[in-house]
PDB file of N, CA and C in Angstrom:
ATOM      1  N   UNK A   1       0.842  -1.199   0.000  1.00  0.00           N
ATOM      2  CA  UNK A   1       0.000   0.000   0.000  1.00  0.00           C
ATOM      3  C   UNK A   1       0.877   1.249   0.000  1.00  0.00           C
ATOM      4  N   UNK A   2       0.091   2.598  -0.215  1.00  0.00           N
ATOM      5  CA  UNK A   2       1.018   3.544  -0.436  1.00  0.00           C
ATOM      6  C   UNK A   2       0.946   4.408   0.737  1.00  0.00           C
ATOM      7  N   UNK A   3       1.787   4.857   1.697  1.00  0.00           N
ATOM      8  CA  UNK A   3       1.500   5.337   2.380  1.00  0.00           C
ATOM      9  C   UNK A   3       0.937   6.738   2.210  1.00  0.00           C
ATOM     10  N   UNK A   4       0.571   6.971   3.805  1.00  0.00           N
ATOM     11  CA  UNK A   4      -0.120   7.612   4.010  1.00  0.00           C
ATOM     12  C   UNK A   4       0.551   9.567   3.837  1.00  0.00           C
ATOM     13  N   UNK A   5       1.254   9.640   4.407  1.00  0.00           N
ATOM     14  CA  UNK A   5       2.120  10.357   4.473  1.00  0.00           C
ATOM     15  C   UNK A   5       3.869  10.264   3.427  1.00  0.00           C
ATOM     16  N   UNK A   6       4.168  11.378   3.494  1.00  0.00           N
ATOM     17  CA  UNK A   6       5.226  11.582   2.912  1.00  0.00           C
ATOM     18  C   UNK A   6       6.146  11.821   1.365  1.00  0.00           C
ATOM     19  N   UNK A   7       6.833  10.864   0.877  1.00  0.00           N
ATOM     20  CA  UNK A   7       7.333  10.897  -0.356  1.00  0.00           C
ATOM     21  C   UNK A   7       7.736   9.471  -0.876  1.00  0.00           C
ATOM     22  N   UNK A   8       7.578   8.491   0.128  1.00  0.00           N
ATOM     23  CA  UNK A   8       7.891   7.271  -0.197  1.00  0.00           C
ATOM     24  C   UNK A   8       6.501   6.533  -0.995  1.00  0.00           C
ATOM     25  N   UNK A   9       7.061   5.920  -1.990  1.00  0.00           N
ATOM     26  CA  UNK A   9       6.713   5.463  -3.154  1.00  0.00           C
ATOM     27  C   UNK A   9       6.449   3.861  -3.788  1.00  0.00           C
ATOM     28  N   UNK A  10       5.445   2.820  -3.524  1.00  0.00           N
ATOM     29  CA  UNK A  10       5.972   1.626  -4.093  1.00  0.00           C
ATOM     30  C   UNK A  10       6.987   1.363  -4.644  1.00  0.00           C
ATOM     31  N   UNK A  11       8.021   0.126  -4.344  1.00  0.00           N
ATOM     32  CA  UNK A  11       8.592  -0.150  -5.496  1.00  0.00           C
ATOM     33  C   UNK A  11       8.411  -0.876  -7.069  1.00  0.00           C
ATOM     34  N   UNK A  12       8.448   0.033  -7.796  1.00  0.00           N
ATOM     35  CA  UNK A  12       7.623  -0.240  -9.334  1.00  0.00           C
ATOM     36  C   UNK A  12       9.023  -1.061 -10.199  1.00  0.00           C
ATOM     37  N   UNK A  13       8.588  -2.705 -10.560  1.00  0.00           N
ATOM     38  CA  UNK A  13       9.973  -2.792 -11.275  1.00  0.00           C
ATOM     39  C   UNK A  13       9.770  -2.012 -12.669  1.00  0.00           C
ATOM     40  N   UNK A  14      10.317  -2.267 -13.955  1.00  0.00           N
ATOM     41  CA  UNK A  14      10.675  -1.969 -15.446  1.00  0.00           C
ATOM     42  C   UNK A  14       9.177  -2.460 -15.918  1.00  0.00           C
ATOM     43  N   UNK A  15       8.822  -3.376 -15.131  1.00  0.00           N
ATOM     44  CA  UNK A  15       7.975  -4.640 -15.914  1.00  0.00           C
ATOM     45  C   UNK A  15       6.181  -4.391 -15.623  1.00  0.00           C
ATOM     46  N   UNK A  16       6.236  -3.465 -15.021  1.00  0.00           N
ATOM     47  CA  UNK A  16       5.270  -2.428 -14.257  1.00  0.00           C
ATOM     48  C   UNK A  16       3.798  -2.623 -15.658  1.00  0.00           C
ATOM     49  N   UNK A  17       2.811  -3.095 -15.336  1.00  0.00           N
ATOM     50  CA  UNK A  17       1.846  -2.956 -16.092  1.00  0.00           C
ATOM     51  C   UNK A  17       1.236  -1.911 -16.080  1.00  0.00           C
ATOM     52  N   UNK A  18       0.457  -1.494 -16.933  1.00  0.00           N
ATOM     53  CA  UNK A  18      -0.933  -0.622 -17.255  1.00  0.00           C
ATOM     54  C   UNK A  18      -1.638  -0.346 -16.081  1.00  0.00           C
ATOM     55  N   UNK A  19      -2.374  -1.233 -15.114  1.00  0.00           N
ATOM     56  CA  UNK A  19      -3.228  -1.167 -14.118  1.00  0.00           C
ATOM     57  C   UNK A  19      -2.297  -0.760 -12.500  1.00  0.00           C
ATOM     58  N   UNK A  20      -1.434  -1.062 -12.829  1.00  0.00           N
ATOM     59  CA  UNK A  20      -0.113  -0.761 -11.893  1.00  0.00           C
ATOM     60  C   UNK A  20       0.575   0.882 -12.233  1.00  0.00           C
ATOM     61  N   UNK A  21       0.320   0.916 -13.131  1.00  0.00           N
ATOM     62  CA  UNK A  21       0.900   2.589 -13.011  1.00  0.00           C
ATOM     63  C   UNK A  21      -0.528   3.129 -12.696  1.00  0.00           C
ATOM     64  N   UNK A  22      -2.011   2.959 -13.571  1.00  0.00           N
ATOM     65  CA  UNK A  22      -2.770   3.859 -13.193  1.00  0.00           C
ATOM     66  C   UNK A  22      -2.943   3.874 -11.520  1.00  0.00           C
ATOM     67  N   UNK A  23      -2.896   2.562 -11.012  1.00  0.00           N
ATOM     68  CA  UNK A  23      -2.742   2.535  -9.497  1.00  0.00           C
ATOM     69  C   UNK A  23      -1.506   3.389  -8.677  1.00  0.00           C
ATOM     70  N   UNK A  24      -0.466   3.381  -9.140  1.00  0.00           N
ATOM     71  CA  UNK A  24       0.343   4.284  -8.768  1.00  0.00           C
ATOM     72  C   UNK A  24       0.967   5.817  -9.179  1.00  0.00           C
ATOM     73  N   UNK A  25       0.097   6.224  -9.912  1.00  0.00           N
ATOM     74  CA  UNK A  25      -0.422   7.024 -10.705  1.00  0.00           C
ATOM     75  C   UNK A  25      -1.633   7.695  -9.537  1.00  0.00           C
ATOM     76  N   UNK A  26      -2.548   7.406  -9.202  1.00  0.00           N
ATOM     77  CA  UNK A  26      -3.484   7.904  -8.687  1.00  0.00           C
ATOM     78  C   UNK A  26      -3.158   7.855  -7.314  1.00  0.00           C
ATOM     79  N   UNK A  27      -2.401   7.424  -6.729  1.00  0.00           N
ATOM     80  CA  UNK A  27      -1.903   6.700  -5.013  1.00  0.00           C
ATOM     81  C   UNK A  27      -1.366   8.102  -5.276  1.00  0.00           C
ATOM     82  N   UNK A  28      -0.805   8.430  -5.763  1.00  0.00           N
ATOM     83  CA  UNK A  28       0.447  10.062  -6.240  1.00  0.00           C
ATOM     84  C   UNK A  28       0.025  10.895  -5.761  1.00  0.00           C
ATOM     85  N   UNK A  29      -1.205  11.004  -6.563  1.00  0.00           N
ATOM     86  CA  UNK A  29      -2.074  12.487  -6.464  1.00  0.00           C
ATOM     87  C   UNK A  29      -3.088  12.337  -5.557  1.00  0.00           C
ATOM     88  N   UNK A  30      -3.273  11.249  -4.648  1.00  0.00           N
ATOM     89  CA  UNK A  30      -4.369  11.469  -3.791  1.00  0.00           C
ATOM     90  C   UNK A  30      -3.153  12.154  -2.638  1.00  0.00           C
ATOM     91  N   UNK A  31      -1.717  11.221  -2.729  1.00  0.00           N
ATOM     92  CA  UNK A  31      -0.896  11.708  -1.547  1.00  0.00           C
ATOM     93  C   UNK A  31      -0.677  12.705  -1.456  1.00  0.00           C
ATOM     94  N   UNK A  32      -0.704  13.367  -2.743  1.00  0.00           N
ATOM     95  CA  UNK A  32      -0.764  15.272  -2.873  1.00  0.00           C
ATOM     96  C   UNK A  32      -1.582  16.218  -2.744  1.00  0.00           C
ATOM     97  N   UNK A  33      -2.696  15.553  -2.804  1.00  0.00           N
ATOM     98  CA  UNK A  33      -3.923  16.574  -3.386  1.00  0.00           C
ATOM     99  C   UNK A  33      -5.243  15.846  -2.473  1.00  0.00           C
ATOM    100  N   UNK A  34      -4.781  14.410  -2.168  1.00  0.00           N
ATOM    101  CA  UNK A  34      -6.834  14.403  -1.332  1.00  0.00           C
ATOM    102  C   UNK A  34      -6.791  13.878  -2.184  1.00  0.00           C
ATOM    103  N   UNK A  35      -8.437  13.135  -1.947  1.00  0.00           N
ATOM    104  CA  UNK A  35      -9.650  13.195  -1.878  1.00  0.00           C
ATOM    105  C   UNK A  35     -10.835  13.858  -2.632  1.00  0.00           C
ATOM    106  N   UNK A  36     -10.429  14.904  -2.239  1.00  0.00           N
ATOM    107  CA  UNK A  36     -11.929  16.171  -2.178  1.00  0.00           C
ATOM    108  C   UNK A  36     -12.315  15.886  -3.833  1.00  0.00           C
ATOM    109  N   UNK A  37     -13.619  16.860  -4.036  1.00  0.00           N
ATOM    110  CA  UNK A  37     -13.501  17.439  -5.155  1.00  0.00           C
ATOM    111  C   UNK A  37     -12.706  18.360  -5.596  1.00  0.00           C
ATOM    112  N   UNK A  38     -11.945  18.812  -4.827  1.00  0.00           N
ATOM    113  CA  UNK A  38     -10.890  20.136  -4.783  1.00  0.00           C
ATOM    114  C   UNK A  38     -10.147  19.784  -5.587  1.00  0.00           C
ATOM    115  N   UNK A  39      -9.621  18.654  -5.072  1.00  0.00           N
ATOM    116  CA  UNK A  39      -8.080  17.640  -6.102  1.00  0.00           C
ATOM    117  C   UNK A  39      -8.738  17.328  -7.241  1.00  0.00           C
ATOM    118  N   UNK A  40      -9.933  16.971  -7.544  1.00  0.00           N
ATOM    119  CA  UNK A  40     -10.204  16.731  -9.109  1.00  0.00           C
ATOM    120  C   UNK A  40      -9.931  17.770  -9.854  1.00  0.00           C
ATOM    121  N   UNK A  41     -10.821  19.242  -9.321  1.00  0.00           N
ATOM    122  CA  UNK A  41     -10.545  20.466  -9.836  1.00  0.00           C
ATOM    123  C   UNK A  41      -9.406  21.071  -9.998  1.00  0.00           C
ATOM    124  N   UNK A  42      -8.369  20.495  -9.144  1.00  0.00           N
ATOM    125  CA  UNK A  42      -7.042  21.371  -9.427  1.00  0.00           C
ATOM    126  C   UNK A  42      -6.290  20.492 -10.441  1.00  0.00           C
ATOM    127  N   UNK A  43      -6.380  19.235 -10.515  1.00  0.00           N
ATOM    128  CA  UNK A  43      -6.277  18.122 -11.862  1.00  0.00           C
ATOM    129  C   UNK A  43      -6.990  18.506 -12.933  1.00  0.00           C
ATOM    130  N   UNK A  44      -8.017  19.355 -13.060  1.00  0.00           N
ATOM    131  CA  UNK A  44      -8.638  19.637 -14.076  1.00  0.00           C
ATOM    132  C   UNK A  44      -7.629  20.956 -14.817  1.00  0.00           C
ATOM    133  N   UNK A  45      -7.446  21.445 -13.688  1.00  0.00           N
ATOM    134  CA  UNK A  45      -7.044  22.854 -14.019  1.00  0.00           C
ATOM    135  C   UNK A  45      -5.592  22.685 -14.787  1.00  0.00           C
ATOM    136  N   UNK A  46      -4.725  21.831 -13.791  1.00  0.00           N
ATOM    137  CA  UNK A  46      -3.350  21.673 -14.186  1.00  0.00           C
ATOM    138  C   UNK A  46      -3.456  21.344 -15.817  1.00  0.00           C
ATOM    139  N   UNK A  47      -4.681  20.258 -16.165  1.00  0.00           N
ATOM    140  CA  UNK A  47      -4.348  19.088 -17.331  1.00  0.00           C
ATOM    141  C   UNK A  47      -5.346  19.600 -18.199  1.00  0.00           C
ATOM    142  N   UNK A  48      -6.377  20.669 -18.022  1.00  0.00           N
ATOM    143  CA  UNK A  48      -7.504  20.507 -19.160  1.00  0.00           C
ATOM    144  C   UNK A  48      -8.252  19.645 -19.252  1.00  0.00           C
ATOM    145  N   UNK A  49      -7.911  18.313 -18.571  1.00  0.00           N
ATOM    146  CA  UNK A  49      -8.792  17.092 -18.593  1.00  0.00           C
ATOM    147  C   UNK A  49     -10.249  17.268 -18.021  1.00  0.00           C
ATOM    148  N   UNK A  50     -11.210  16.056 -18.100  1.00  0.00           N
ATOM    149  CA  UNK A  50     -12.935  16.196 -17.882  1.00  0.00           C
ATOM    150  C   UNK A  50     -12.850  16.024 -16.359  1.00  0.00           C
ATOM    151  N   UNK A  51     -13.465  16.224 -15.942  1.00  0.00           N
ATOM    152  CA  UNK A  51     -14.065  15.999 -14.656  1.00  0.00           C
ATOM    153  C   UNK A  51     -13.964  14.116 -14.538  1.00  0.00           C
ATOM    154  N   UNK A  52     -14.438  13.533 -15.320  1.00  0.00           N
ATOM    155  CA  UNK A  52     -14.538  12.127 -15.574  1.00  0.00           C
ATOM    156  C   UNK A  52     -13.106  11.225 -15.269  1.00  0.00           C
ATOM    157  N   UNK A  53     -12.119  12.214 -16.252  1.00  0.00           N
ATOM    158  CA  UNK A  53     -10.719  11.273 -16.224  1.00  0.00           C
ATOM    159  C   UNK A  53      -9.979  11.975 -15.129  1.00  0.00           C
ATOM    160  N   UNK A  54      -9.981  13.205 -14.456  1.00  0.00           N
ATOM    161  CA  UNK A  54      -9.365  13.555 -13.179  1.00  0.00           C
ATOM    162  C   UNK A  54      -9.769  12.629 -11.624  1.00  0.00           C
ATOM    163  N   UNK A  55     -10.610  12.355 -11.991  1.00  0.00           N
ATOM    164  CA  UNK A  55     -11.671  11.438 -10.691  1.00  0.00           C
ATOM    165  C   UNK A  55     -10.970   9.782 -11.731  1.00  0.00           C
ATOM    166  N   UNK A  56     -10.960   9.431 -12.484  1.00  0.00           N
ATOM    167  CA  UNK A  56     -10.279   8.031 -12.511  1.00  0.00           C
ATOM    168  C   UNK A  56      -8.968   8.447 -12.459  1.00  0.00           C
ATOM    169  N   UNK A  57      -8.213   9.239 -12.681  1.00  0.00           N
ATOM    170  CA  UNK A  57      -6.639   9.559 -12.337  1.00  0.00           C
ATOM    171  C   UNK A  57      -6.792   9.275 -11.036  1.00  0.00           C
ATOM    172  N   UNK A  58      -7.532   9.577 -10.368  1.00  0.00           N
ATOM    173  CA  UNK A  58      -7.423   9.983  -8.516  1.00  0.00           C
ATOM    174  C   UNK A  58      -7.510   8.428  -8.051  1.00  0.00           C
ATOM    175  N   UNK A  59      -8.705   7.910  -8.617  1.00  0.00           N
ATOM    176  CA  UNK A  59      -9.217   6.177  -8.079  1.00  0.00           C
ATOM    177  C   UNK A  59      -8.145   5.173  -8.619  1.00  0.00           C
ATOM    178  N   UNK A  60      -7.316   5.475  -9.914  1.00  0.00           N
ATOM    179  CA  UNK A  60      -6.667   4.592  -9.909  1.00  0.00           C
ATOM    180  C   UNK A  60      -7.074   3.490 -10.672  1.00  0.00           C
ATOM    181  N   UNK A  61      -7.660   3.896 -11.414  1.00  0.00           N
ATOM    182  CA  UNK A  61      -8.860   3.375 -12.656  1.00  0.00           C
ATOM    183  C   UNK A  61      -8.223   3.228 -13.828  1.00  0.00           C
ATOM    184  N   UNK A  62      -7.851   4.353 -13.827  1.00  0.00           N
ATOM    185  CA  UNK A  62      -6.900   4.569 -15.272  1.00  0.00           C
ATOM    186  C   UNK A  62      -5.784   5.294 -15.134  1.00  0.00           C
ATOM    187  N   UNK A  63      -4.734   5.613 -15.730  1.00  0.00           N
ATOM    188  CA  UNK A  63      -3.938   6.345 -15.829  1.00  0.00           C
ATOM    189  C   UNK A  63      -3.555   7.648 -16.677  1.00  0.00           C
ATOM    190  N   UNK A  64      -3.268   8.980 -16.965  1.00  0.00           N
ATOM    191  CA  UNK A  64      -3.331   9.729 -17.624  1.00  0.00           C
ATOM    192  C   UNK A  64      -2.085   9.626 -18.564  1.00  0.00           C
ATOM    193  N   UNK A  65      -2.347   9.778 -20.152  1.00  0.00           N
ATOM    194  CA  UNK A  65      -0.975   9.338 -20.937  1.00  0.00           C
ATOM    195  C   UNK A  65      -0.545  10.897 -21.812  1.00  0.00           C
ATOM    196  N   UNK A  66       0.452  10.620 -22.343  1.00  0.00           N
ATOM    197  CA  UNK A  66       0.731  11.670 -23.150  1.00  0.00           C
ATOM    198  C   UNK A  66       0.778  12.811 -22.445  1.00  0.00           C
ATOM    199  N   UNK A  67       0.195  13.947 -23.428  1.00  0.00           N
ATOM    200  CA  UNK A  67       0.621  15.330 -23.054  1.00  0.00           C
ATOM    201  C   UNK A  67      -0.236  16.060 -21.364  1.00  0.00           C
ATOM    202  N   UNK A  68      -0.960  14.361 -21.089  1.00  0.00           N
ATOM    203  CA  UNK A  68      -1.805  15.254 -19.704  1.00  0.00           C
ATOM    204  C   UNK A  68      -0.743  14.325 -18.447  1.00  0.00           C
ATOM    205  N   UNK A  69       0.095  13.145 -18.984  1.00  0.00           N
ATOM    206  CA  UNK A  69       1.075  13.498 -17.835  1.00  0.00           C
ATOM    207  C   UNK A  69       2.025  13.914 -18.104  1.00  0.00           C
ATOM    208  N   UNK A  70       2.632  14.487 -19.158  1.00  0.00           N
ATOM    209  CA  UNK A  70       3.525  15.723 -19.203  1.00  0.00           C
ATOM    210  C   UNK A  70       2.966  17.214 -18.014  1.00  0.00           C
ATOM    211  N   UNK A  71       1.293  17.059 -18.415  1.00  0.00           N
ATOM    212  CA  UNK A  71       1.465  18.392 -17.885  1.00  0.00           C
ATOM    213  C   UNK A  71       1.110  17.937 -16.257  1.00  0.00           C
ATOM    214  N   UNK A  72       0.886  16.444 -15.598  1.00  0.00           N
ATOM    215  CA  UNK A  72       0.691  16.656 -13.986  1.00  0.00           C
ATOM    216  C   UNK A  72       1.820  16.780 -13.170  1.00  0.00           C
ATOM    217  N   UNK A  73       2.782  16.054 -14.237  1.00  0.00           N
ATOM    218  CA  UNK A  73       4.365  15.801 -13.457  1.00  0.00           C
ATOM    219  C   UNK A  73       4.870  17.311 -13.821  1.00  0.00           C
ATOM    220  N   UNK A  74       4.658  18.481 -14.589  1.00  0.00           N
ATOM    221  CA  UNK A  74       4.982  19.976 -14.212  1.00  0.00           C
ATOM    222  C   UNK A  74       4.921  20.602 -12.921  1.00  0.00           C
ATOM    223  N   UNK A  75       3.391  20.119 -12.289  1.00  0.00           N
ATOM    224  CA  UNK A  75       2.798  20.300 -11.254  1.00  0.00           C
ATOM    225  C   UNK A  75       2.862  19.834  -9.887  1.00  0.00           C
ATOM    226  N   UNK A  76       3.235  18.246 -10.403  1.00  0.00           N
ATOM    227  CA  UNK A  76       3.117  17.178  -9.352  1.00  0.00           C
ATOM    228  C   UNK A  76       4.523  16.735  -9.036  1.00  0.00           C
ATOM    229  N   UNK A  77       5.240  17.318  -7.850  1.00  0.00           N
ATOM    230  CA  UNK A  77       6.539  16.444  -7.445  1.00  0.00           C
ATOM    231  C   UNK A  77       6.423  14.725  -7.526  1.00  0.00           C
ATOM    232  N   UNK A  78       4.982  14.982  -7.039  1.00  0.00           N
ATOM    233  CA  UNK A  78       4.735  13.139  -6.835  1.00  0.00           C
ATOM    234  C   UNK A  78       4.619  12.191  -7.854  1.00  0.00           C
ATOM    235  N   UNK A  79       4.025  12.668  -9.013  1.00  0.00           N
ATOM    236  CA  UNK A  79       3.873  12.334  -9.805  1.00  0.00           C
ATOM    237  C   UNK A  79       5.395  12.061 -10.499  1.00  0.00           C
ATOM    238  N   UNK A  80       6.165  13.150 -10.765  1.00  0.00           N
ATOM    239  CA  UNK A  80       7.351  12.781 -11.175  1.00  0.00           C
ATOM    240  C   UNK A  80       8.206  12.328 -10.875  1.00  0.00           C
ATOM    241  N   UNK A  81       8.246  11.865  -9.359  1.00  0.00           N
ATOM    242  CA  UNK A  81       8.934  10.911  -8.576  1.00  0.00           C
ATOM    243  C   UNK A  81       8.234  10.056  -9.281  1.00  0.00           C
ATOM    244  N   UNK A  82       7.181   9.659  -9.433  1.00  0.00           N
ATOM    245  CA  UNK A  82       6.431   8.001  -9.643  1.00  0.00           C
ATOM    246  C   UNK A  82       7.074   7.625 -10.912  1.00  0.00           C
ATOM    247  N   UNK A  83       7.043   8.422 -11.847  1.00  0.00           N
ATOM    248  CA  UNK A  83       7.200   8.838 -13.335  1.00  0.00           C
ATOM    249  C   UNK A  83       8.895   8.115 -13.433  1.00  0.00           C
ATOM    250  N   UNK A  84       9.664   9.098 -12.826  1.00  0.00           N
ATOM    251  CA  UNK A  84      11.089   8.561 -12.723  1.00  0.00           C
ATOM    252  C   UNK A  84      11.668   7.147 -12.220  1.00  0.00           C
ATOM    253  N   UNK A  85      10.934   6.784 -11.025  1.00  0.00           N
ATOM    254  CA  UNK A  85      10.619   5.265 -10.417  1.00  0.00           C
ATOM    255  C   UNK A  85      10.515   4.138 -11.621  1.00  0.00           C
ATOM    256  N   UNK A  86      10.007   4.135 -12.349  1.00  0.00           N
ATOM    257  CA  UNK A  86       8.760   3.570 -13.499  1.00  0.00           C
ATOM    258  C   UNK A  86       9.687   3.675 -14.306  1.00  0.00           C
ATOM    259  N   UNK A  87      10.546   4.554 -14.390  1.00  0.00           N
ATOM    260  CA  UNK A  87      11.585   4.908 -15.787  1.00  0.00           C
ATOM    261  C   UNK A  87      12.736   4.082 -15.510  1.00  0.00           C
ATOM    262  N   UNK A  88      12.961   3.563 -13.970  1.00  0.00           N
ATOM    263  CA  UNK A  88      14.038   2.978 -13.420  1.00  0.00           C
ATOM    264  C   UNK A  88      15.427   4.169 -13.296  1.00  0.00           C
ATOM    265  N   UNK A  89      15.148   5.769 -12.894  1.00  0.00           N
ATOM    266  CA  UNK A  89      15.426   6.787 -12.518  1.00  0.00           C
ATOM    267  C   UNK A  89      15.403   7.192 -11.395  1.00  0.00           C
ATOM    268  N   UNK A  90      15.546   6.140 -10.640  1.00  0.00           N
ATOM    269  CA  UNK A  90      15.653   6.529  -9.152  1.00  0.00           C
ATOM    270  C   UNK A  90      16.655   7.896  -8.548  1.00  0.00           C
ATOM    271  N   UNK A  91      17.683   7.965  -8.874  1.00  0.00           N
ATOM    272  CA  UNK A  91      18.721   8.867  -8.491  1.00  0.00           C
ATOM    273  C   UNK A  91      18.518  10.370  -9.234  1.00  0.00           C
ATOM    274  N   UNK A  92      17.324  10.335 -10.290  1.00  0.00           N
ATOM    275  CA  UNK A  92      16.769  12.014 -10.332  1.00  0.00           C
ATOM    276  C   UNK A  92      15.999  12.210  -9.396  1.00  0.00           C
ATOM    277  N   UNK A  93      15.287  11.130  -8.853  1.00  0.00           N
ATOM    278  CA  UNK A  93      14.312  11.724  -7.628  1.00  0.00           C
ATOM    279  C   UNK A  93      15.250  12.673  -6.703  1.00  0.00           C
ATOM    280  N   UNK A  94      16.366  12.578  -6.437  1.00  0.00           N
ATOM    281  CA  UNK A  94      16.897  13.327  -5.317  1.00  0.00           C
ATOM    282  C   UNK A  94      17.430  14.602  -5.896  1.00  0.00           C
ATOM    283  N   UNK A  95      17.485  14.698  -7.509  1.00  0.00           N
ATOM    284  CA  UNK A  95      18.064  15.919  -7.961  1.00  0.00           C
ATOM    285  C   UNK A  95      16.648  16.685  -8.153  1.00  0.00           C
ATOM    286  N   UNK A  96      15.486  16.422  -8.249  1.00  0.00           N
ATOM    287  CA  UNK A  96      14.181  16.969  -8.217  1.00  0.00           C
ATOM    288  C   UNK A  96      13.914  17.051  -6.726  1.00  0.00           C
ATOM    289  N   UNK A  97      14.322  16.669  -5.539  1.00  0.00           N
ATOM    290  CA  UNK A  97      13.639  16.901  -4.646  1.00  0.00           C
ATOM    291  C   UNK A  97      14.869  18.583  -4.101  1.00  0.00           C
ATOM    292  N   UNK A  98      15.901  18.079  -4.904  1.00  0.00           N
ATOM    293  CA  UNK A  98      16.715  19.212  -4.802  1.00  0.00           C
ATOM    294  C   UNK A  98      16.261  20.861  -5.417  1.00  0.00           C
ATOM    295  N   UNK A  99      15.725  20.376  -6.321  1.00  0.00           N
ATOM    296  CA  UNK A  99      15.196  21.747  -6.975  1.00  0.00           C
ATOM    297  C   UNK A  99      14.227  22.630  -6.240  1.00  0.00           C
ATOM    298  N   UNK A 100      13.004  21.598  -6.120  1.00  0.00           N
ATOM    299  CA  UNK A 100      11.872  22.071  -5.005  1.00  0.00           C
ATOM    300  C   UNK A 100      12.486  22.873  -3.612  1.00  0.00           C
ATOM    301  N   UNK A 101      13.555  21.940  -2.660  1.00  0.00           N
ATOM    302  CA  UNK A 101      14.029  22.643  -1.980  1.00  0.00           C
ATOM    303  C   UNK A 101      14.709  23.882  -2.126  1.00  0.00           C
ATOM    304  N   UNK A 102      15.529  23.897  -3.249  1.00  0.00           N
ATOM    305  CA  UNK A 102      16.379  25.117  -3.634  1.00  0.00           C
ATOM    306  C   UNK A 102      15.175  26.265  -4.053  1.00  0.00           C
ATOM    307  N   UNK A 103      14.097  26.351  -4.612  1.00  0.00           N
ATOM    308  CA  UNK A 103      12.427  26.760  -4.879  1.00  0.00           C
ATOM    309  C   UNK A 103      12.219  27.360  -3.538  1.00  0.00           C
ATOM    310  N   UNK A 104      12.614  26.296  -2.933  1.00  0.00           N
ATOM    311  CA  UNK A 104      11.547  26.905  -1.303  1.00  0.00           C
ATOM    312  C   UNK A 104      12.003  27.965  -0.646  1.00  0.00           C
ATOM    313  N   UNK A 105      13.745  27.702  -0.615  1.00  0.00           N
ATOM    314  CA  UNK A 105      14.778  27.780  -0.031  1.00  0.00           C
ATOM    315  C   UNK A 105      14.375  29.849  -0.403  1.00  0.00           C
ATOM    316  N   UNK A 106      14.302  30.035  -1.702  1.00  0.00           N
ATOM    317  CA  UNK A 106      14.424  31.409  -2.558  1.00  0.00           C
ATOM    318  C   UNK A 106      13.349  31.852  -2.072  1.00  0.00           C
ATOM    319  N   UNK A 107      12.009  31.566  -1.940  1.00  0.00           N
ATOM    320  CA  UNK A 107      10.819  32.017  -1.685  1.00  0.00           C
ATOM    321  C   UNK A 107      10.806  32.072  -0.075  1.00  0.00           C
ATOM    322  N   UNK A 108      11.509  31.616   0.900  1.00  0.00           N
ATOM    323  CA  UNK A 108      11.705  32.142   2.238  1.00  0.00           C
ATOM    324  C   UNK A 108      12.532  33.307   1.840  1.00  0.00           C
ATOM    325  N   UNK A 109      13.587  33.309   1.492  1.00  0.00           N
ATOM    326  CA  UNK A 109      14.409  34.393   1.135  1.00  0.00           C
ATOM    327  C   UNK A 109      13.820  35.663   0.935  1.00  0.00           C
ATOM    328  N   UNK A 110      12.703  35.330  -0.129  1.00  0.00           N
ATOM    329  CA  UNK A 110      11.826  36.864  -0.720  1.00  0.00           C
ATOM    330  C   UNK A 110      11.098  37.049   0.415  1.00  0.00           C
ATOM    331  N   UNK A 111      10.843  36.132   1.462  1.00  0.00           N
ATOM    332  CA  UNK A 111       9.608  36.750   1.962  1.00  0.00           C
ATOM    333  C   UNK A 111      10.232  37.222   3.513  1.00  0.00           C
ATOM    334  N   UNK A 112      11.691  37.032   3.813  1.00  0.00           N
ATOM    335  CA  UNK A 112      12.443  37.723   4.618  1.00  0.00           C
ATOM    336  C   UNK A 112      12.882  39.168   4.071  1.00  0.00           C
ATOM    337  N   UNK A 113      13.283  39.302   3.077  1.00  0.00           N
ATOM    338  CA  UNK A 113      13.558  41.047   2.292  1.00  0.00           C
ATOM    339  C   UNK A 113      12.365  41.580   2.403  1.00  0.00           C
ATOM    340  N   UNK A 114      11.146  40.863   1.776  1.00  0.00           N
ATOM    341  CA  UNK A 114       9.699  41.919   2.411  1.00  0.00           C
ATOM    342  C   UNK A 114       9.608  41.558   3.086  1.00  0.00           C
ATOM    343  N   UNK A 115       9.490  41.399   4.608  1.00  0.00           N
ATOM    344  CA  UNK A 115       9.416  41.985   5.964  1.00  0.00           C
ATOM    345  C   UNK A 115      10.329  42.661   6.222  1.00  0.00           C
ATOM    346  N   UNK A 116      11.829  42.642   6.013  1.00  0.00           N
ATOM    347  CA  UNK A 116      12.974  43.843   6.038  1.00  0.00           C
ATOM    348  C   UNK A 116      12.402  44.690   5.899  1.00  0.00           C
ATOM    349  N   UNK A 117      11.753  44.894   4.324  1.00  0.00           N
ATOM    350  CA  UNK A 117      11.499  46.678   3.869  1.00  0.00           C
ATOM    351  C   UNK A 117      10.419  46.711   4.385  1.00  0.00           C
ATOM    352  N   UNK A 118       9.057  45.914   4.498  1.00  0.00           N
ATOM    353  CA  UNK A 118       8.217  46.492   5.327  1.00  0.00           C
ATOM    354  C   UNK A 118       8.281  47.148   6.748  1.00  0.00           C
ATOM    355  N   UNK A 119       9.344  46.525   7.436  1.00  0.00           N
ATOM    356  CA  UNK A 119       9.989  47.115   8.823  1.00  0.00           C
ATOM    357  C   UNK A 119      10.474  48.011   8.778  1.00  0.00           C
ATOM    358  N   UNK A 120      11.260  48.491   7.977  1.00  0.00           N
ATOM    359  CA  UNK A 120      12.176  49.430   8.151  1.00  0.00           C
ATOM    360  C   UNK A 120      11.486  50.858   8.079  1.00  0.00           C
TER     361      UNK A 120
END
């Protein structure tokens, strides 16, 4: 099962079927996003996709191909961890979890200079 928490990920071999990625595929984005209708809608938003195939992305029903998981793994750290896993790319996961941090790292930064100048 996929947990509940965190960034850890089934292990997916090479040999990984169809019903096995949409399952780990959707385990992704529930770990990111829920549940809700919220997470369908923000799957809608990211991908353009229907209401129909964002809710089987989520259940794990199906999997999203082509240019709509190009565009979740833009969005989705999780997804592109899963993505890279699946590719047998294990060792970009840590140069992507590097980026996000280095991301975060800049956006504390900005938001220490505005409170500077707002203080001052």
């Amino acid at each position: 099962m996929f947990p509940k928490t965190g960034n850890n990920f089934p292990n997916i071999s090479g040999n990984a079927n169809a019903d096995e990625f949409a399952i780990t595929i959707g385990q992704a984005l529930k770990g990111e996003l829920g549940t809700s209708r919220k997470a369908a809608k923000s799957i809608m938003k990211w991908t353009g996709a229907s209401e129909r195939s964002a809710k089987n992305w989520l259940a794990g029903t199906h999997g999203p191909s082509g240019w709509h998981l190009i565009l979740l793994a833009r969005q989705s750290d999780s997804v592109m961890a899963v993505i890279l896993m699946m590719a047998g790319r294990e060792l970009n996961i840590s140069a992507l979890a590097l980026s996000a941090l280095r991301s975060d790292l800049m956006e504390a930064v900005e938001a220490i200079d505005e409170a500077i100048k707002s203080s001052s």
